[in-house]
C-alpha atoms as a PDB file:
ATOM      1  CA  UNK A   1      20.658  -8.215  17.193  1.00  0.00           C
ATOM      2  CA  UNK A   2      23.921  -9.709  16.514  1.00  0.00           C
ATOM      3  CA  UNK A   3      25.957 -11.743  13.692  1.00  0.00           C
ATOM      4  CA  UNK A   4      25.200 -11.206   9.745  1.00  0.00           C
ATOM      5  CA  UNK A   5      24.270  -7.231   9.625  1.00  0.00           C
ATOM      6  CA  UNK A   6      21.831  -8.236   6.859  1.00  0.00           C
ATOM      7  CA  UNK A   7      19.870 -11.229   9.484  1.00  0.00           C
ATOM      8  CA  UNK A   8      17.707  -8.027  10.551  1.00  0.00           C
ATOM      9  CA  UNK A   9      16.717  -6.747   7.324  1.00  0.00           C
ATOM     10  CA  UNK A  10      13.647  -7.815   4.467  1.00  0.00           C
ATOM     11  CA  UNK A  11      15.602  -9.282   1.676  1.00  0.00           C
ATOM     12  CA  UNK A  12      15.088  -7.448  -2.135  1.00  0.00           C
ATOM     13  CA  UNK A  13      12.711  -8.925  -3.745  1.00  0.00           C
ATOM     14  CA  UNK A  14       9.772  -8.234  -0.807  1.00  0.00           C
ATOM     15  CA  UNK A  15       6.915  -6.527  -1.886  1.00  0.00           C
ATOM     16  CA  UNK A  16       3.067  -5.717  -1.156  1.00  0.00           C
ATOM     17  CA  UNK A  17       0.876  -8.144  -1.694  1.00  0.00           C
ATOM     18  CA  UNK A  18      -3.100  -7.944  -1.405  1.00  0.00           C
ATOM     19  CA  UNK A  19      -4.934  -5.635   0.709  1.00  0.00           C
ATOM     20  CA  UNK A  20      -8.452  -6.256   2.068  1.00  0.00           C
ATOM     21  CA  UNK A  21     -11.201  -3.807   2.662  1.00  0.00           C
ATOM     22  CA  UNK A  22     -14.305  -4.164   4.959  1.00  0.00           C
ATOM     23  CA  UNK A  23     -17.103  -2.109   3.457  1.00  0.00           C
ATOM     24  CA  UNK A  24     -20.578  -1.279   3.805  1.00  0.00           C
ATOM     25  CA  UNK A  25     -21.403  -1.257   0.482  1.00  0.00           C
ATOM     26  CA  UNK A  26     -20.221  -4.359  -1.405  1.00  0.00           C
ATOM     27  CA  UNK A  27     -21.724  -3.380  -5.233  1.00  0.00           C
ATOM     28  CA  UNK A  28     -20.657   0.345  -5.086  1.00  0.00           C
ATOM     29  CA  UNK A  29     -17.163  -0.296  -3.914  1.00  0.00           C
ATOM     30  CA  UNK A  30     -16.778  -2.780  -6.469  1.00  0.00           C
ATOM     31  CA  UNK A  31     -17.639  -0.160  -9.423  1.00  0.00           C
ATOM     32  CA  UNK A  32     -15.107   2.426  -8.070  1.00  0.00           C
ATOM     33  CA  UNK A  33     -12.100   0.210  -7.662  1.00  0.00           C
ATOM     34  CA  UNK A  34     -13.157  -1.376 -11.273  1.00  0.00           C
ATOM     35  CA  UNK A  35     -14.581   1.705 -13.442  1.00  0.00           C
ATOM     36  CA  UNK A  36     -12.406   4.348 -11.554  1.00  0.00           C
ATOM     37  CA  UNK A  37      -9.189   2.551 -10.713  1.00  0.00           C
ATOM     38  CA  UNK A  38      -9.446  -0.006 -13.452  1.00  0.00           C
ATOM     39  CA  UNK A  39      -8.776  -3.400 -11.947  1.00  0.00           C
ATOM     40  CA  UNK A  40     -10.546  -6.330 -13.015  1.00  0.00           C
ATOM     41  CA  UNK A  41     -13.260  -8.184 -11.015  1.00  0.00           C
ATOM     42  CA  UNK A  42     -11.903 -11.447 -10.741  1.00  0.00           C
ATOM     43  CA  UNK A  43     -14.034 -13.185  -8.151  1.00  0.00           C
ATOM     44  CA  UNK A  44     -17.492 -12.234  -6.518  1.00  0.00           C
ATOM     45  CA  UNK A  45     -20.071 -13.634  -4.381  1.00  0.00           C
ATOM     46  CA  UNK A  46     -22.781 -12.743  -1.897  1.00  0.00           C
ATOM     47  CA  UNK A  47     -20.563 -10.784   0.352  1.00  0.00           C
ATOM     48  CA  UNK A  48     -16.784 -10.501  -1.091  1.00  0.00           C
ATOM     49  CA  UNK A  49     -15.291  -9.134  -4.168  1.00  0.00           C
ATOM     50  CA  UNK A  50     -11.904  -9.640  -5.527  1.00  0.00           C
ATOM     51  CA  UNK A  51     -10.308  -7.191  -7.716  1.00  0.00           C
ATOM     52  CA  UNK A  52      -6.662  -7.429  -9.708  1.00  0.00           C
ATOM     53  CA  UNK A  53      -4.857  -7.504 -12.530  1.00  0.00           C
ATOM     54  CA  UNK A  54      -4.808 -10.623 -15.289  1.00  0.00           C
ATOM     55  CA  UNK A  55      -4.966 -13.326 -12.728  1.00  0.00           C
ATOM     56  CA  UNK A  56      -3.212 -11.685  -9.899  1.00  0.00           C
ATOM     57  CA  UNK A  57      -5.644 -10.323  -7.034  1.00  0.00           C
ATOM     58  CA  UNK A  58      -4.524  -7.096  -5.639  1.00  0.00           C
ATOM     59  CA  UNK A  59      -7.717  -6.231  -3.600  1.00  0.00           C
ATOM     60  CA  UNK A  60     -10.391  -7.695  -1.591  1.00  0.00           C
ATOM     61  CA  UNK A  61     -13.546  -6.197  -0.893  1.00  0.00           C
ATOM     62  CA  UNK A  62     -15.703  -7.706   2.114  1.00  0.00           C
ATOM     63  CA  UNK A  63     -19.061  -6.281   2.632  1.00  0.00           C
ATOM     64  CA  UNK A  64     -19.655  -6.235   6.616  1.00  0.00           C
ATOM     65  CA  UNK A  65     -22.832  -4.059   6.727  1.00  0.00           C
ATOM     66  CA  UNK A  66     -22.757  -4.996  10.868  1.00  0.00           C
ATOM     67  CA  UNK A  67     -19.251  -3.329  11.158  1.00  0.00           C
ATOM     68  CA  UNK A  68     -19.901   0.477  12.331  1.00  0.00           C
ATOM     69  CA  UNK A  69     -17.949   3.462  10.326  1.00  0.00           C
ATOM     70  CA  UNK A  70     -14.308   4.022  11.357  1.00  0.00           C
ATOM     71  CA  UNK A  71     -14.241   6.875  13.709  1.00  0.00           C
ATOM     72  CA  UNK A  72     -12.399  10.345  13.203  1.00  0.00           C
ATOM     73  CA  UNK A  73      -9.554   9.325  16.093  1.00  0.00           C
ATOM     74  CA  UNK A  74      -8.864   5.641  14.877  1.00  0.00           C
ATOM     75  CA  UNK A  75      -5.763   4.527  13.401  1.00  0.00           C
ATOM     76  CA  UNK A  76      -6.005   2.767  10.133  1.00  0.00           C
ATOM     77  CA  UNK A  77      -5.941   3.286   6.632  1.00  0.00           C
ATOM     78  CA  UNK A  78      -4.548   6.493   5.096  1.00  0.00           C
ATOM     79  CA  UNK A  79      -4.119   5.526   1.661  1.00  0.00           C
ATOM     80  CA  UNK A  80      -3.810   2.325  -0.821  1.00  0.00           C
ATOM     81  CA  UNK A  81      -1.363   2.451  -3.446  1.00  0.00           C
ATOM     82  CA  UNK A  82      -2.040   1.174  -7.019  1.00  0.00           C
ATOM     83  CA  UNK A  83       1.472   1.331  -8.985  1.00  0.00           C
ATOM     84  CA  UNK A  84       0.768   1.421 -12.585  1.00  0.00           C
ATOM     85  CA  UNK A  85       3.657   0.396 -14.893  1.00  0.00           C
ATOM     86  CA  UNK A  86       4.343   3.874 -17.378  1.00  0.00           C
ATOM     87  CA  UNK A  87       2.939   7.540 -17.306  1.00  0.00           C
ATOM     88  CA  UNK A  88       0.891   6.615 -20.136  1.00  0.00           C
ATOM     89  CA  UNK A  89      -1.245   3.884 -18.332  1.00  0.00           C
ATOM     90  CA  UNK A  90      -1.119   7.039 -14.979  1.00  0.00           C
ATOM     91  CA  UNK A  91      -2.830   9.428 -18.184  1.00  0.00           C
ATOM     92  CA  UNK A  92      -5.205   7.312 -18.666  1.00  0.00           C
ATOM     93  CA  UNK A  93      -6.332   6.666 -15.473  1.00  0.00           C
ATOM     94  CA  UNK A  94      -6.681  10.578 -14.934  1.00  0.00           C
ATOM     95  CA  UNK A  95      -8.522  10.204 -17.883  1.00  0.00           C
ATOM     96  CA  UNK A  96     -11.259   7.947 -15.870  1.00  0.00           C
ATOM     97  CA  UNK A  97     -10.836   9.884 -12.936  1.00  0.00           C
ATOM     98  CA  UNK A  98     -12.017  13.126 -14.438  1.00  0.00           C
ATOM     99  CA  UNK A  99     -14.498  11.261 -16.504  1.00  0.00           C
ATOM    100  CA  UNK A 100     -15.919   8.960 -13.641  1.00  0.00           C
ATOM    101  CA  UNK A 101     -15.235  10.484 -10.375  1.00  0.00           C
ATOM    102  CA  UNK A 102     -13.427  13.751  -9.078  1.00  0.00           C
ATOM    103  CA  UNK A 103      -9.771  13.768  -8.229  1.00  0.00           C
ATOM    104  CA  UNK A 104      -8.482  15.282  -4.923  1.00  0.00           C
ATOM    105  CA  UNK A 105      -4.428  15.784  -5.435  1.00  0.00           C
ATOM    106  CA  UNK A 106      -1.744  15.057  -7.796  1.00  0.00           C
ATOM    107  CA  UNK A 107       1.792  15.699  -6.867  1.00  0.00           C
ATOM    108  CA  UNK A 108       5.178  14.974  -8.143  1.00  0.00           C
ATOM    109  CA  UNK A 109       7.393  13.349  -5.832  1.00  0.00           C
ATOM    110  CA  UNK A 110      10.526  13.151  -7.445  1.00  0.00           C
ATOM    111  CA  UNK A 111      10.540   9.669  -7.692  1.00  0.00           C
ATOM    112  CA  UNK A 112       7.101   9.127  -8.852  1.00  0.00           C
ATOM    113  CA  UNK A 113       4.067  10.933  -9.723  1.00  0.00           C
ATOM    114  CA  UNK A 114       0.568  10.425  -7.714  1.00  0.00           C
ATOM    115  CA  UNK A 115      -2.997  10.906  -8.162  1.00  0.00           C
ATOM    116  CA  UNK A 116      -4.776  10.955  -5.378  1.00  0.00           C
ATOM    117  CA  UNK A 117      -8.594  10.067  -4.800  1.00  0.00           C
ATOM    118  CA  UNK A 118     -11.076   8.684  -1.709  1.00  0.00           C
ATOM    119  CA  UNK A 119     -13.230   5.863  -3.025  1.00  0.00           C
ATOM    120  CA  UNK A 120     -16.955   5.663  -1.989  1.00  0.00           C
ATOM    121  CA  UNK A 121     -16.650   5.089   1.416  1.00  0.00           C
ATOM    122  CA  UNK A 122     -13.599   7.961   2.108  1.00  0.00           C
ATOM    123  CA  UNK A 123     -10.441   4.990   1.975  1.00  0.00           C
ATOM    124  CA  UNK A 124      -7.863   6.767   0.269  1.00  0.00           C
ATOM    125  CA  UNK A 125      -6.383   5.714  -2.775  1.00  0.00           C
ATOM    126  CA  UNK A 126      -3.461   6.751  -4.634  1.00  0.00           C
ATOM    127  CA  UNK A 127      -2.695   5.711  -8.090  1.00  0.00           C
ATOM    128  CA  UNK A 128       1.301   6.313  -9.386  1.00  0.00           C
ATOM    129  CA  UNK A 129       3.919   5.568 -11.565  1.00  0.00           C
ATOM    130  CA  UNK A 130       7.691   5.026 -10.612  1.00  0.00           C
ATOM    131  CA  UNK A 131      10.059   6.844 -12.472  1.00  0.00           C
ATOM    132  CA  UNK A 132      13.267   5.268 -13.015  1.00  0.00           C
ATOM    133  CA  UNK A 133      15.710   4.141 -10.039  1.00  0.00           C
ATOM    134  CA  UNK A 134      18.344   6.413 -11.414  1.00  0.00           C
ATOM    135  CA  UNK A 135      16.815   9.224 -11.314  1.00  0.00           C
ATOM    136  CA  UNK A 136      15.326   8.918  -7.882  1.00  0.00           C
ATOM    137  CA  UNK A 137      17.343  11.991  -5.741  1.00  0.00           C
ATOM    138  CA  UNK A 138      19.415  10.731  -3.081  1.00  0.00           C
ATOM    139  CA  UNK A 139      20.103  12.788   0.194  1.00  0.00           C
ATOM    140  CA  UNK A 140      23.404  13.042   2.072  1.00  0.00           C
ATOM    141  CA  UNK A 141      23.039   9.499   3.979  1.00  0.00           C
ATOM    142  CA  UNK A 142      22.207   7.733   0.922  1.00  0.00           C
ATOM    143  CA  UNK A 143      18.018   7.270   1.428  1.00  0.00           C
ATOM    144  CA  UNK A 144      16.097   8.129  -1.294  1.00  0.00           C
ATOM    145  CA  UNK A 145      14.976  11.829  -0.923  1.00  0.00           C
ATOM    146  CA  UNK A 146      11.309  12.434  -1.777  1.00  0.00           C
ATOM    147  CA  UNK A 147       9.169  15.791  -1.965  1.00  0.00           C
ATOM    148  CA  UNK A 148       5.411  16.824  -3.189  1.00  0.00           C
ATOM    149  CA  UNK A 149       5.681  19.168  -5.104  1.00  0.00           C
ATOM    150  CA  UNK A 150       2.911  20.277  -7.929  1.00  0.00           C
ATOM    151  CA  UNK A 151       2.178  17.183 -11.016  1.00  0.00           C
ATOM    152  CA  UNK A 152       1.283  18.670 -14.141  1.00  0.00           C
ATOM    153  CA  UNK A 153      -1.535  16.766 -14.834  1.00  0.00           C
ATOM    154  CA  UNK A 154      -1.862  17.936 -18.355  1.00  0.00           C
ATOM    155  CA  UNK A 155       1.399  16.734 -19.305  1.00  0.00           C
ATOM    156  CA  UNK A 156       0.201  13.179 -17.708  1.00  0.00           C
ATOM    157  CA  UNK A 157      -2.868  13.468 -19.534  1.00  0.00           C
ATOM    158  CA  UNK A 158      -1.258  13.676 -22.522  1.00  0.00           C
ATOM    159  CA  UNK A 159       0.810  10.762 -22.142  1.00  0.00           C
ATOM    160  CA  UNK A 160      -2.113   8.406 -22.684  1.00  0.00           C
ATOM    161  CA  UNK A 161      -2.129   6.089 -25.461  1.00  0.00           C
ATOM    162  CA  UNK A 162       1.680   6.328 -25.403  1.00  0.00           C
ATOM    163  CA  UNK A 163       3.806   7.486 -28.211  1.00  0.00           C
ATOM    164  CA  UNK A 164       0.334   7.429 -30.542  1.00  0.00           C
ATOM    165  CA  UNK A 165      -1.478   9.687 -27.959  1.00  0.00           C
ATOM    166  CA  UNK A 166      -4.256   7.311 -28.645  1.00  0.00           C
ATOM    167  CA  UNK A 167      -5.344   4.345 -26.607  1.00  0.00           C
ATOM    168  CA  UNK A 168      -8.124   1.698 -26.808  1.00  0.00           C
ATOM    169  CA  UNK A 169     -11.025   1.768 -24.882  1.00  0.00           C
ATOM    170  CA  UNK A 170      -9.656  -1.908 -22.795  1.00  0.00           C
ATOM    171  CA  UNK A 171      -6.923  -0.201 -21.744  1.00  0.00           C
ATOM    172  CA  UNK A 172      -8.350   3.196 -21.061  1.00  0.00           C
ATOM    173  CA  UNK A 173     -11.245   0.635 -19.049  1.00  0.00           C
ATOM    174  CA  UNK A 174      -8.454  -1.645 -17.415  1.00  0.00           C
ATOM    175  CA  UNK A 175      -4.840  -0.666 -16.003  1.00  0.00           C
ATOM    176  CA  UNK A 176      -2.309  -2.639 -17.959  1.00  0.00           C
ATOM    177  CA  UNK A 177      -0.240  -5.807 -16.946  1.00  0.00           C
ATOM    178  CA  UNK A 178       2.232  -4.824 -14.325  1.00  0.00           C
ATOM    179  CA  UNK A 179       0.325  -3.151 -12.159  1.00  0.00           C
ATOM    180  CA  UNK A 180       0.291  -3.978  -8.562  1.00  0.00           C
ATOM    181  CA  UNK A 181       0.200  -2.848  -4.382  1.00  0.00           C
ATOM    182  CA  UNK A 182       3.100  -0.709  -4.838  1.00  0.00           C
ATOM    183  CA  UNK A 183       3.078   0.620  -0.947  1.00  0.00           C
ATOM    184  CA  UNK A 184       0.538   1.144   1.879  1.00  0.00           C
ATOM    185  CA  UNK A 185       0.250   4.173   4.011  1.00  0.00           C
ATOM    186  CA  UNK A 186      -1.106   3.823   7.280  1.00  0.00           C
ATOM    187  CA  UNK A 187      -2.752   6.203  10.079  1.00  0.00           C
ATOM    188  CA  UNK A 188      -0.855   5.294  13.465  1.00  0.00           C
ATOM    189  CA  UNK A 189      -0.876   6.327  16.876  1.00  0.00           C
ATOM    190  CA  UNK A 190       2.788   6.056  17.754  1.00  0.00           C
ATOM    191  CA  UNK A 191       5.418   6.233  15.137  1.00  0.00           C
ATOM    192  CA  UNK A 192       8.130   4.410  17.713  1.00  0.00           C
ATOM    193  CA  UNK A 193       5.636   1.601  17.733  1.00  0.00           C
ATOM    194  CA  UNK A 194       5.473   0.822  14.355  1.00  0.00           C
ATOM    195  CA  UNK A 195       8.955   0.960  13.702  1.00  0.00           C
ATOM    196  CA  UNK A 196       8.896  -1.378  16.745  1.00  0.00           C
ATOM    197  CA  UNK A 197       7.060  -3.917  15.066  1.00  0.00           C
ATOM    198  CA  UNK A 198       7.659  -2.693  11.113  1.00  0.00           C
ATOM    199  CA  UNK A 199      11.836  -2.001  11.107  1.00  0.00           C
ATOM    200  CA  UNK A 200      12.776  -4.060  13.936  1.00  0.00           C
ATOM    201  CA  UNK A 201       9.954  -7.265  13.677  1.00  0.00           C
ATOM    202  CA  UNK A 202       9.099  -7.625  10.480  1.00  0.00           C
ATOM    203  CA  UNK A 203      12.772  -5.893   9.396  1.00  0.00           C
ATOM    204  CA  UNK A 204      11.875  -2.793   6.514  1.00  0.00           C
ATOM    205  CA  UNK A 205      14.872  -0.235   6.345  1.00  0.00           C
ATOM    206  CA  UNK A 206      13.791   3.496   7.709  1.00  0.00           C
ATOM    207  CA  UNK A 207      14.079   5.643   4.614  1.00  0.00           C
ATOM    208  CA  UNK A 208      12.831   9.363   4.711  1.00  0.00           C
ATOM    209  CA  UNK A 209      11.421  10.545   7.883  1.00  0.00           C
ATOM    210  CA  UNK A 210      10.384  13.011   9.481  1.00  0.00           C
ATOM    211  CA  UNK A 211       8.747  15.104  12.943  1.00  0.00           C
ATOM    212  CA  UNK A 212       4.908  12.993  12.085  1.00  0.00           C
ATOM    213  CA  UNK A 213       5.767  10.466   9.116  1.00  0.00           C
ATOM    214  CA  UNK A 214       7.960   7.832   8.204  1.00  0.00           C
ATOM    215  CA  UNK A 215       8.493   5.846   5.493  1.00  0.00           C
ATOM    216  CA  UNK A 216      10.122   2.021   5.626  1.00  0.00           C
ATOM    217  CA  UNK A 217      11.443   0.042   2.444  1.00  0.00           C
ATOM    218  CA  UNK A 218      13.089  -3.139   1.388  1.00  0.00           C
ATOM    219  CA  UNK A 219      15.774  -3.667  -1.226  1.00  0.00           C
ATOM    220  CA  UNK A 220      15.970   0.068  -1.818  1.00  0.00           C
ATOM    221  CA  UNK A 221      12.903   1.167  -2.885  1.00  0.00           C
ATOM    222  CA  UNK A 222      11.641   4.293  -1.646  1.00  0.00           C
ATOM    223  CA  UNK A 223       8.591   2.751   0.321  1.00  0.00           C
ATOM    224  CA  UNK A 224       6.538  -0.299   0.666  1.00  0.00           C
ATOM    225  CA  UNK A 225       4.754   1.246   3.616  1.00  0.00           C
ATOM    226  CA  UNK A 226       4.366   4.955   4.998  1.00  0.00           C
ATOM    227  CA  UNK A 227       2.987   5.975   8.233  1.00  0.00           C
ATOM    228  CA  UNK A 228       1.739   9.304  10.035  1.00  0.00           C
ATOM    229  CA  UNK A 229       0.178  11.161  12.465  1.00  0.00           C
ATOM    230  CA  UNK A 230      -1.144  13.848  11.133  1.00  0.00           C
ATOM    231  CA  UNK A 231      -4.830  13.834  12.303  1.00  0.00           C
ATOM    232  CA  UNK A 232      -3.245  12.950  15.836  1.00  0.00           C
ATOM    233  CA  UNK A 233      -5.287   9.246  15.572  1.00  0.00           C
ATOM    234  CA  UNK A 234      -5.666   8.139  19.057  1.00  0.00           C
ATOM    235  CA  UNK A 235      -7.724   5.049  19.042  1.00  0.00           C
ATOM    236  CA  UNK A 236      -7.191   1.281  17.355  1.00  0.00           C
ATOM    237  CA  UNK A 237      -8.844   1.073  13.984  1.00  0.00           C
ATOM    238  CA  UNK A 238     -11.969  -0.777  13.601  1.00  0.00           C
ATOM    239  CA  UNK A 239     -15.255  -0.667  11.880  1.00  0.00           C
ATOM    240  CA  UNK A 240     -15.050  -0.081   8.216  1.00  0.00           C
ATOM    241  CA  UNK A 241     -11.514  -0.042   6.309  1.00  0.00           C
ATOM    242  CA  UNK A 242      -8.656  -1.463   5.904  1.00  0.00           C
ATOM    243  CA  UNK A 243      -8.960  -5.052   6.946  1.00  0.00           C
ATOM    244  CA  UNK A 244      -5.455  -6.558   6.647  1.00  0.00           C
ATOM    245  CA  UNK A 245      -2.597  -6.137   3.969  1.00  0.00           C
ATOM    246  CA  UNK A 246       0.090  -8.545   2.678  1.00  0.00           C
ATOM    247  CA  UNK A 247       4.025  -8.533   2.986  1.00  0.00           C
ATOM    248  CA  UNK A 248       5.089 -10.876   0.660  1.00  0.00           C
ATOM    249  CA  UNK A 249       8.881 -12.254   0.883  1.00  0.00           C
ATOM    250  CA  UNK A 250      11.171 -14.227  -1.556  1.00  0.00           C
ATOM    251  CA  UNK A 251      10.949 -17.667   0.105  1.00  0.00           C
ATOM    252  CA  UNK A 252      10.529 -19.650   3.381  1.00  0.00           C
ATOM    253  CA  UNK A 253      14.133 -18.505   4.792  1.00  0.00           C
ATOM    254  CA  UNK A 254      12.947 -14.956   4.555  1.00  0.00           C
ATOM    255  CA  UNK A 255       9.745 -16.027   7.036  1.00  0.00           C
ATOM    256  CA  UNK A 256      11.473 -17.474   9.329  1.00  0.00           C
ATOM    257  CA  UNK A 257      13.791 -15.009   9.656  1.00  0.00           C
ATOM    258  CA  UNK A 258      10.638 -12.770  10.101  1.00  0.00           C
ATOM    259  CA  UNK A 259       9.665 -15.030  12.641  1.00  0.00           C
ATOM    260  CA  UNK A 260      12.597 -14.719  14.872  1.00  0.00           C
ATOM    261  CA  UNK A 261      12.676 -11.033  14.510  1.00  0.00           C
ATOM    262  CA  UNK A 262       9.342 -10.888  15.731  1.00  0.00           C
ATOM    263  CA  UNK A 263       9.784 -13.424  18.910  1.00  0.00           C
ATOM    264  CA  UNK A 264      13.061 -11.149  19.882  1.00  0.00           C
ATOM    265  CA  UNK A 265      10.724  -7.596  19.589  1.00  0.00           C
ATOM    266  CA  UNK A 266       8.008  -9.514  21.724  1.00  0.00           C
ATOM    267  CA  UNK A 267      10.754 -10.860  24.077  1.00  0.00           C
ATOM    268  CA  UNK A 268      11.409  -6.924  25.157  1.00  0.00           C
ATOM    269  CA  UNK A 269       8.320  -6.447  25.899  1.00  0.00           C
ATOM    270  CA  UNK A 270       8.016  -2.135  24.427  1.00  0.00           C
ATOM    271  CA  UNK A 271       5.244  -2.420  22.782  1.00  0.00           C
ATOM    272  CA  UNK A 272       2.133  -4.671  22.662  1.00  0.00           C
ATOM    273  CA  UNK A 273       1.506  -7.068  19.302  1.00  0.00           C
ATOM    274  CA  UNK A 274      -0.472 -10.352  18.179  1.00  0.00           C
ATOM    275  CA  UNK A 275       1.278 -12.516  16.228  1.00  0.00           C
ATOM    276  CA  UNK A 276      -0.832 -15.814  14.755  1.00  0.00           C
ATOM    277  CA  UNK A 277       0.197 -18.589  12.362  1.00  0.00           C
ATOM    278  CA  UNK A 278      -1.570 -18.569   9.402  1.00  0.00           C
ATOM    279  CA  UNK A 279      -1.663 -20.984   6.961  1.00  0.00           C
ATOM    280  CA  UNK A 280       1.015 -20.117   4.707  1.00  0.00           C
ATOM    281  CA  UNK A 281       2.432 -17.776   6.646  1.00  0.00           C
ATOM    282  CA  UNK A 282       2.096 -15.523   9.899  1.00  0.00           C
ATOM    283  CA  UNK A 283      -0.514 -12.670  10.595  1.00  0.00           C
ATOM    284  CA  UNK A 284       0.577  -9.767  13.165  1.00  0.00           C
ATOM    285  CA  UNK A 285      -1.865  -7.180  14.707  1.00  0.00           C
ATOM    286  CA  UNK A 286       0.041  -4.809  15.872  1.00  0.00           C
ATOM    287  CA  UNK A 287      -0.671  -2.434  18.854  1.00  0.00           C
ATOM    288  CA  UNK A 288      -3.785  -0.179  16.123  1.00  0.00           C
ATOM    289  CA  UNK A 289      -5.373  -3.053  15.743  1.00  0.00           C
ATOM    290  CA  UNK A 290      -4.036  -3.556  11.759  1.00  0.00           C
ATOM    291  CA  UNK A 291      -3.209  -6.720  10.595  1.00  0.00           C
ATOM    292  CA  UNK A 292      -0.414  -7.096   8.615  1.00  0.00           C
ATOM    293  CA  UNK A 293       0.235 -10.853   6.523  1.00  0.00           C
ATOM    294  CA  UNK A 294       3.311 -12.165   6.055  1.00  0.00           C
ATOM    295  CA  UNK A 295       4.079 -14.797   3.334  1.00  0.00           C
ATOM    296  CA  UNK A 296       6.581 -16.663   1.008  1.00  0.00           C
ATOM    297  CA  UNK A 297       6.018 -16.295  -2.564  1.00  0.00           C
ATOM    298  CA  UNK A 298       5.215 -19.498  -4.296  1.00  0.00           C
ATOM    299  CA  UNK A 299       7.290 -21.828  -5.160  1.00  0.00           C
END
């Protein structure tokens, strides 16, 4: 592409918005995400669920007992990421991890530090907390430089309750205002593909990479979406998981700029993606079969 160097690129200010989950098991699901996790059910009927924060949905559950179980070689979900706003709201939820379910990882990323779970159904989820922007490392070509190294989840767990070390039992129940999707990691088959679709369609900046992963960003943060191949997924995802997940941009210019991105990728013809108008917005499925939502915030 040609012109303004910044035409190709997500403007600051994008973020994640919802994601959606097909399960098989509406009322289970439900209780993890809202006992474990600690979002609030905000919405529920025979077959759906939605889960978030104050009045903001972050996550919708949609029971689709028909749908069969996603299979060990399709793409898809790797994990969900719940971004809480301090360490001492992360302390607490290790608090009703270890006292509600059983955690699987923790690591210390430099610019953040993760718990890591799988909910009822194996989705993975990862809880964090950001540290500051200026202390995020930066390597020689100026992307944010990540690692995983060990968390010490005592010192986290002793962050809860903040400088009292004590906390009610709503917020130890509930994570705080603030939180939200911080990123989404994905399962691919082809990493060229989705930066096909994600860097040059929808526009995210290519921050750390490497040989099987890659993670894309807008306005400088260190990821709003990851993607891998480590269990060499050869198939398009389906069945149970990860329905569809949200991009959300600053305003209408930014969409239609995300529109012509898109037409100009589809024009070359590399690689193979659905894109559908949606009200408020556009939906793209790209070549795995995941459906990615793009939309304005409101006015």
């Amino acid at each position: 592409m040609t012109g303004d160097p910044h035409a190709d690129r997500l403007p600051a200010g994008t973020r994640i918005g919802r994601a959606a989950l097909r399960v098989a098991d509406l009322g289970e699901t439900t209780a993890f995400y809202r006992d474990v996790v600690g979002l609030a059910v905000l919405d529920r009927d025979g077959d759906e669920a939605v889960l978030g924060v104050g009045d903001e949905e972050l996550l919708v559950l949609r029971r689709d007992p028909d749908a069969p179980e996603r299979g060990p070689t399709d793409a898809g979900l790797f994990h969900t990421a719940f971004r809480v706003p301090s360490r001492a709201a992360l302390g607490e939820a290790l608090g009703r991890v270890r006292d509600r379910w059983r955690l699987d990882g923790a690591s210390d990323h430099l610019v953040s530090e993760a718990l890591y779970l799988d909910d009822p159904e194996g989705n993975g989820v990862e809880i964090y907390r950001d540290r500051s922007r200026e202390e995020w490392p930066l390597a020689d070509d100026d992307t944010v430089r990540m690692a995983t190294e060990p968390l010490d989840v005592e010192e986290v767990a002793a962050a809860a309750g903040g400088e009292s070390g004590e906390a009610s039992d709503s917020s130890v129940d509930r994570v705080p205002p603030g939180t939200d999707v911080g990123h989404v990691h994905l399962e691919v088959t082809s990493l060229s593909a989705f930066e096909a679709v994600y860097v040059d369609g929808l526009g995210f900046e290519v921050g750390m990479t490497g040989p099987d992963v890659r993670f894309v960003a807008a306005g400088g943060y260190h990821h709003h979406l990851g993607a891998n191949t480590w269990r060499g997924r050869t198939r398009p995802a389906s069945g149970h998981g990860l329905a569809w997940f949200e991009v959300v941009v600053p305003d209408d210019a930014a969409l239609d700029a995300v529109r012509t991105r898109l037409d100009a990728v589809a024009s070359d013809g590399a690689v193979e993606f659905a894109v559908e108008e949606r009200e408020g917005g556009i939906a793209v499925i790209d070549g795995d079969g995941i459906e990615v939502r793009i939309r304005a915030e409101p006015e």
